[in-house]
Protein backbone atom coordinates (compact mmCIF):
# COMPACT_ATOMS: atom_id res chain seq x y z
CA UNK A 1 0.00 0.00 0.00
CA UNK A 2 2.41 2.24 1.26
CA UNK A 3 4.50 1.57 -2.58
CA UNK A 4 1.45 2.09 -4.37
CA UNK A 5 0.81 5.51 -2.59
CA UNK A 6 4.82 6.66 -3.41
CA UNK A 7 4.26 5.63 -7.21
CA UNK A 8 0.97 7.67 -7.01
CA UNK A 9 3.16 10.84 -5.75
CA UNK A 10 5.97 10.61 -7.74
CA UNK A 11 3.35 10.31 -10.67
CA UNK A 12 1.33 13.16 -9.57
CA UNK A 13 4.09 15.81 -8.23
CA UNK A 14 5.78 16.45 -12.08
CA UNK A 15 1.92 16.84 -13.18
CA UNK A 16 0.76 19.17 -10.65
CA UNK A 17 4.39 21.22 -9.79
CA UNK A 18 6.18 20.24 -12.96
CA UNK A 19 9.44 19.48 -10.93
CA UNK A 20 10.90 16.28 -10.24
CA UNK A 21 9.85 14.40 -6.96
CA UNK A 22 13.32 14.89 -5.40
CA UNK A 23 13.48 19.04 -6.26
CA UNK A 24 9.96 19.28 -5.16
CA UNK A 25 10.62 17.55 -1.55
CA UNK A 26 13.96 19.45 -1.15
CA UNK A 27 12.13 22.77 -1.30
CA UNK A 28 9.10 21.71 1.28
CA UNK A 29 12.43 20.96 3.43
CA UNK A 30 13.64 24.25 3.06
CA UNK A 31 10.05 25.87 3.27
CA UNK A 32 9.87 24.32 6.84
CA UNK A 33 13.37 25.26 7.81
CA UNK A 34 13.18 28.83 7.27
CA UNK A 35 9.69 28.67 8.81
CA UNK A 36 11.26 26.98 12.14
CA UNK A 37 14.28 30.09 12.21
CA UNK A 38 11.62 32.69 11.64
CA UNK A 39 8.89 31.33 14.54
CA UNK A 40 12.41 30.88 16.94
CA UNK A 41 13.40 34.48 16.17
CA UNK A 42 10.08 35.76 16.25
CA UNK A 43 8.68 33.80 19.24
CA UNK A 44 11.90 34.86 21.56
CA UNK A 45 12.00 38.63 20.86
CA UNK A 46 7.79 38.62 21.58
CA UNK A 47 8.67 36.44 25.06
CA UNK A 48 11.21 39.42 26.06
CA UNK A 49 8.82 41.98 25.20
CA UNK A 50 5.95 40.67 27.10
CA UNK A 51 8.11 39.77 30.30
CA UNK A 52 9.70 43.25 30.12
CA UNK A 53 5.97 44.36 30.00
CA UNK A 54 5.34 42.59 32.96
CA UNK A 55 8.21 43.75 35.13
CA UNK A 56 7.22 47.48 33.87
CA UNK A 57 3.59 47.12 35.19
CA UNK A 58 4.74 45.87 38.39
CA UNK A 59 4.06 48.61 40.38
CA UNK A 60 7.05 49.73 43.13
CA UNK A 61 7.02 49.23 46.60
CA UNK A 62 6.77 52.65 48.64
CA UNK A 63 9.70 54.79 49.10
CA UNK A 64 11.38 53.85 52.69
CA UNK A 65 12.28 56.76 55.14
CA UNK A 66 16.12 56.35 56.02
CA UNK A 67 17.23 59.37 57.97
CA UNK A 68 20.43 60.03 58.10
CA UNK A 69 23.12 57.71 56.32
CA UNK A 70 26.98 58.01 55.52
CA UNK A 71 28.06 57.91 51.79
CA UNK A 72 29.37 54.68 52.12
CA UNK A 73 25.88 53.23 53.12
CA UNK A 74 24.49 55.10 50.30
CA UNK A 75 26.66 53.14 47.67
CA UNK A 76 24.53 49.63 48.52
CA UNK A 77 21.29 51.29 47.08
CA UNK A 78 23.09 51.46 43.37
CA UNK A 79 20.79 49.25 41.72
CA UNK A 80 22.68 46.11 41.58
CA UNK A 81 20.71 44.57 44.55
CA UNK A 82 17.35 44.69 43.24
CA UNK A 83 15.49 44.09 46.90
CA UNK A 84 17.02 47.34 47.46
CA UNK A 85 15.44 50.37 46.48
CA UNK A 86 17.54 52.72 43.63
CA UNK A 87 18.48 55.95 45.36
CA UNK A 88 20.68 59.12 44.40
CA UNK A 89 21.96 62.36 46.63
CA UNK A 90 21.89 65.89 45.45
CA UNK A 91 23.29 68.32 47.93
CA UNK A 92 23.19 66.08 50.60
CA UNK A 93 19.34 64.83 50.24
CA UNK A 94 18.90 61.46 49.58
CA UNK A 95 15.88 61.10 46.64
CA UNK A 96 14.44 57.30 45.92
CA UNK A 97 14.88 57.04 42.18
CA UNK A 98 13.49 53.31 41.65
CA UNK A 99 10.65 54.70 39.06
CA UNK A 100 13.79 55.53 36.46
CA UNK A 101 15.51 52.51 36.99
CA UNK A 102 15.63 52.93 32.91
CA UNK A 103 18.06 55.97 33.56
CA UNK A 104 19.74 55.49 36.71
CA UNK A 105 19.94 51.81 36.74
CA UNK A 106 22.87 49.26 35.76
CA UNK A 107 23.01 49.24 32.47
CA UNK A 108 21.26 53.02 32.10
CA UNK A 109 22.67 55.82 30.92
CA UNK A 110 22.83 57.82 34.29
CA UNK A 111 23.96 54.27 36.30
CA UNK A 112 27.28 55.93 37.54
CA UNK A 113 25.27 58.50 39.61
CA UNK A 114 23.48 55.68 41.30
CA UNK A 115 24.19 55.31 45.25
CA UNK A 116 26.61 58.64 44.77
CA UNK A 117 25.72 62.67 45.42
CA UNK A 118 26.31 62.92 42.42
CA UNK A 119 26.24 66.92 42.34
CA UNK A 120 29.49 68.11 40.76
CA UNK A 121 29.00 65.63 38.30
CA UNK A 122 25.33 67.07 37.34
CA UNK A 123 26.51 70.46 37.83
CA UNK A 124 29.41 70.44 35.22
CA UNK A 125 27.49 67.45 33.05
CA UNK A 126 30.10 65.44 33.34
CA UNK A 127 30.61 61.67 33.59
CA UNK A 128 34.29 60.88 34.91
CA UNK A 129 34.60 59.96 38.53
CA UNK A 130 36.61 62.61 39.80
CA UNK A 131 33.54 64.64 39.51
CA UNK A 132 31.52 61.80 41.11
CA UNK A 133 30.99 64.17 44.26
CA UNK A 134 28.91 66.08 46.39
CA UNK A 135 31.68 68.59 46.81
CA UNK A 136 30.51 71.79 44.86
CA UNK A 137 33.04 74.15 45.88
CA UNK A 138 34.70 76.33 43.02
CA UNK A 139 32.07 75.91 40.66
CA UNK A 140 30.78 79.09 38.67
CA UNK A 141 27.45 80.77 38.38
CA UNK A 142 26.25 78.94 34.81
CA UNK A 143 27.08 75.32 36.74
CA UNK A 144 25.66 76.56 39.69
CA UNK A 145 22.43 77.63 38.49
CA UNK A 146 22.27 73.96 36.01
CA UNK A 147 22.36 71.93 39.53
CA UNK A 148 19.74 74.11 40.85
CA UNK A 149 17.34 73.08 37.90
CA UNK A 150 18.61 69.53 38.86
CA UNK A 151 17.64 70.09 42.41
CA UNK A 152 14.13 71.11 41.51
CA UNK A 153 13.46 68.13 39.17
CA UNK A 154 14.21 65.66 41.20
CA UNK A 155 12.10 67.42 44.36
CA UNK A 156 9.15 67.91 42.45
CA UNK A 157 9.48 64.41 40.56
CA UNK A 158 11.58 62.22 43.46
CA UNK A 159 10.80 61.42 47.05
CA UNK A 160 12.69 62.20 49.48
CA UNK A 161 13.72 59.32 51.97
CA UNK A 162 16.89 60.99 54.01
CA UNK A 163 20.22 62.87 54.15
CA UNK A 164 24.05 62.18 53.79
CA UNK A 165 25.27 62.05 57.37
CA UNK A 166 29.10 63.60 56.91
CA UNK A 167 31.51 63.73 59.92
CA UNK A 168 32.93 66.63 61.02
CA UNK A 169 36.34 66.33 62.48
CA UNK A 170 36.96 66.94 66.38
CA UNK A 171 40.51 67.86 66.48
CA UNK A 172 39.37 71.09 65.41
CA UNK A 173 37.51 71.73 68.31
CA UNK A 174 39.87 70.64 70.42
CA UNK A 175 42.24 72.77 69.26
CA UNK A 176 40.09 75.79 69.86
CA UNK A 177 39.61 74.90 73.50
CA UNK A 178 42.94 74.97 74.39
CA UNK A 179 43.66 77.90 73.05
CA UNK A 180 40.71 80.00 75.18
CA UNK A 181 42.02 77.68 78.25
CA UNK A 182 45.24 79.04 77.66
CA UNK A 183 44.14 83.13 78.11
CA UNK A 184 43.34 83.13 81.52
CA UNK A 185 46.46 81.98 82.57
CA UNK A 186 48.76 84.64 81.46
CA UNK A 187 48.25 87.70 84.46
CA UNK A 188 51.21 89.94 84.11
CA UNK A 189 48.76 93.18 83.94
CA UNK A 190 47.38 92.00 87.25
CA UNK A 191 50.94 91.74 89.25
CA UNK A 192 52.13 94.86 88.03
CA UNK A 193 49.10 97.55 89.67
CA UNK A 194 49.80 95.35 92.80
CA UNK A 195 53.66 96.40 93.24
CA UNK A 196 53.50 99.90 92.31
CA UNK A 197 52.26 101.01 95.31
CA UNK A 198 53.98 98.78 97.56
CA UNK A 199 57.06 100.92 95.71
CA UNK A 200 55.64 104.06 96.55
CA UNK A 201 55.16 103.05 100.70
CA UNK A 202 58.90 101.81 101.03
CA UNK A 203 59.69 105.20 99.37
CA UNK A 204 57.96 107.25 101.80
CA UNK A 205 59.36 107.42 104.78
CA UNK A 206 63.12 108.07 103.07
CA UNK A 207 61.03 111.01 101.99
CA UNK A 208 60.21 112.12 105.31
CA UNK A 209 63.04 111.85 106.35
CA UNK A 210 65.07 113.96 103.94
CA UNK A 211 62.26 116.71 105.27
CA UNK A 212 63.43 116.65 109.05
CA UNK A 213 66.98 116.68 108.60
């Protein structure tokens, strides 16, 4: 049966196609291999679409208050923990950036100003790490008044969840103290009222003295 039906094919596909059995079933091979490269390409790029959709509907988990943190605390909120929430300092306030994880997240085009103060750097537009700092000092009016503009977008668009906590040195005070402790100690003003007139009582009666004789 199964002869019969192959005799009937290889009669019928140079009637109906005009090509020879073996050209005709080498092209239906190639038909279904581009078909299988096209579904795989395809199929994979709609899968990453709709599970990026999915992660982008997600909606974020509210901002978390954290007071008062150094700068080296700050740098584990950079994005690359993602249980952690994505936050960035300007000025010394702490803003929770997590809705722009497309910007300021790894692989973003801002993701070196994650987990920094970042203000010098926004200031002068600049991307090396030198300028990777919320040291402002020296800059000029125009750079000045571009971080302000930065400072206002991210306060009307960002919440803010705490401040950079930096230390200020003691020694400095230290110093100070020593140096008031120091004043009252030095009384040669006080001594010297004090022995005048003792002066002028030994001299006295040589004075009277001279007058009798």
């Amino acid at each position: 049966m199964a002869l019969q039906l192959w005799e009937t094919l290889k009669e019928a596909i140079p009637v109906y196609t005009g090509l020879s059995p073996a050209t005709f079933f080498t092209l239906v091979a190639l038909v279904f291999a581009v078909y299988y490269v096209l579904s795989g390409l395809f199929g994979s790029s709609a899968n990453t679409q709709s599970a990026r959709s999915f992660e982008e509907v997600q909606p974020l988990p509210p901002p978390v208050q954290l007071g008062e943190i150094t700068e080296e605390q700050l740098k584990d909120y950079d994005g690359n923990d993602p249980q952690k929430p994505l936050l960035m300092a300007i000025k010394g306030q702490i803003y929770d950036v997590s809705q722009s994880r497309m910007f300021y997240g790894p692989g973003g085009p801002y993701a070196l100003f994650a987990g920094k103060d970042a203000s010098r750097a926004l200031a002068k537009m600049s991307f090396e790490d030198k300028d990777l700092t919320g040291d402002i000092s020296g800059l000029g009016p125009f750079e000045l008044e571009a971080l302000q503009d930065w400072e206002y977008k991210f306060m009307s668009k960002y919440v803010k969840v705490g401040t950079i906590n930096k230390e200020v040195p003691v020694s400095d005070g230290g110093s100070s103290g020593e140096a008031t402790e120091t004043k009252p100690e030095a009384k040669p003003t006080e001594d010297g009222p004090s022995e005048i007139p003792e002066v002028k009582t030994e001299e006295s009666p040589s004075s009277a003295e001279a007058r009798n004789e």
